[in-house]
Protein backbone atom coordinates (compact mmCIF):
# COMPACT_ATOMS: atom_id res chain seq x y z
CA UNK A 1 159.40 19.13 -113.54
CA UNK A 2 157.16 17.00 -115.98
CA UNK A 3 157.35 13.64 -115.33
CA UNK A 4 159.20 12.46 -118.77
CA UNK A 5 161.92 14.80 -118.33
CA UNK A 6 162.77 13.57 -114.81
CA UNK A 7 162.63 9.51 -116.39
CA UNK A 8 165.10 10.90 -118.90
CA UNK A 9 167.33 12.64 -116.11
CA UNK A 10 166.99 9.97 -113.73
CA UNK A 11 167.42 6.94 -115.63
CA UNK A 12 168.63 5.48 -118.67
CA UNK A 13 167.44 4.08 -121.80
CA UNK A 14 169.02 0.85 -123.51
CA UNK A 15 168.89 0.01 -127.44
CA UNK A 16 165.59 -1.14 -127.42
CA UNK A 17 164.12 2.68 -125.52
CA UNK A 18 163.51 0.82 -122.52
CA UNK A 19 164.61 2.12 -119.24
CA UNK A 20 167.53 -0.14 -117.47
CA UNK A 21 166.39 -0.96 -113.95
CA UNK A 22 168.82 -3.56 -112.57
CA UNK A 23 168.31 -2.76 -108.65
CA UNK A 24 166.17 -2.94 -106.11
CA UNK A 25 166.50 1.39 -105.30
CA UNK A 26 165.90 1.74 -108.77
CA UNK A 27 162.97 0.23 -109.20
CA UNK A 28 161.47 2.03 -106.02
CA UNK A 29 162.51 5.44 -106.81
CA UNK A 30 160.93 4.63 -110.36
CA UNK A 31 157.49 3.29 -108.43
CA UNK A 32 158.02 6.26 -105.96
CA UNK A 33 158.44 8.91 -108.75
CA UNK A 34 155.23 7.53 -110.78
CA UNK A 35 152.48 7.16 -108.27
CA UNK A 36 153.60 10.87 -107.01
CA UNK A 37 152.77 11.24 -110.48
CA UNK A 38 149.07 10.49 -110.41
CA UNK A 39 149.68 6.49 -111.33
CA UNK A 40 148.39 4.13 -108.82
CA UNK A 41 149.78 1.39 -107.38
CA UNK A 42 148.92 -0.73 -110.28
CA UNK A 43 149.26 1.51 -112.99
CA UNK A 44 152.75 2.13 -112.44
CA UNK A 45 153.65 -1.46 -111.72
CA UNK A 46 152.01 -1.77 -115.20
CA UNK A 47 154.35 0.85 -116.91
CA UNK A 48 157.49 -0.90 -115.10
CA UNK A 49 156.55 -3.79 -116.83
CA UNK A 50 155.90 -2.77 -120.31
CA UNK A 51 158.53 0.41 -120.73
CA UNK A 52 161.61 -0.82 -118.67
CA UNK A 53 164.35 -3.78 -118.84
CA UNK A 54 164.67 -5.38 -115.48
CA UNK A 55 167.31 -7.86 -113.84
CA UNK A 56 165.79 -11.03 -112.72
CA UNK A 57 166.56 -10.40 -109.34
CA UNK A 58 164.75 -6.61 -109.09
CA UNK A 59 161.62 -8.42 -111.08
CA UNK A 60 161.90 -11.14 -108.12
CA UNK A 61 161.87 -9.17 -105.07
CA UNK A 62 159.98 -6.12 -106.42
CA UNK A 63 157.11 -7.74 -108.30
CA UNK A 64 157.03 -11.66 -108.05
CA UNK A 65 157.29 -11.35 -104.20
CA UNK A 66 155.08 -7.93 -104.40
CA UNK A 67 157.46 -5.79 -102.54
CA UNK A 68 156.64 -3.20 -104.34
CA UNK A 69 153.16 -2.61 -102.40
CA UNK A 70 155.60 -2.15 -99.09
């Protein structure tokens, strides 16, 4: 499956187009599903940042704390 259809299957888009991330499993199946998609590490902690609305809690303990590289 290409990889926008499964963002479109797998998770939804708010008023503004960006995709609503508000939890920690979330955010990692989004980082899992993009760097199995060719993006490295920071590449798809790039996209995250630019193309999706996160809680301040997810953006804490994914990014600020760099959980994500876990």
């Amino acid at each position: 499956m290409i990889l926008d259809e499964r963002l479109l299957k797998d998770f939804k888009k708010n008023a503004e187009g960006l995709f609503e991330i508000h939890d920690t499993f979330s955010f990692d199946k989004l980082f899992k599903l993009l760097t199995e998609n060719d993006f490295e590490d920071q590449e798809a902690l790039l996209f995250i940042i630019s193309n999706c609305s996160l809680s301040a809690l997810t953006f804490q303990e994914r990014i600020y704390n760099k959980y994500y590289l876990d």
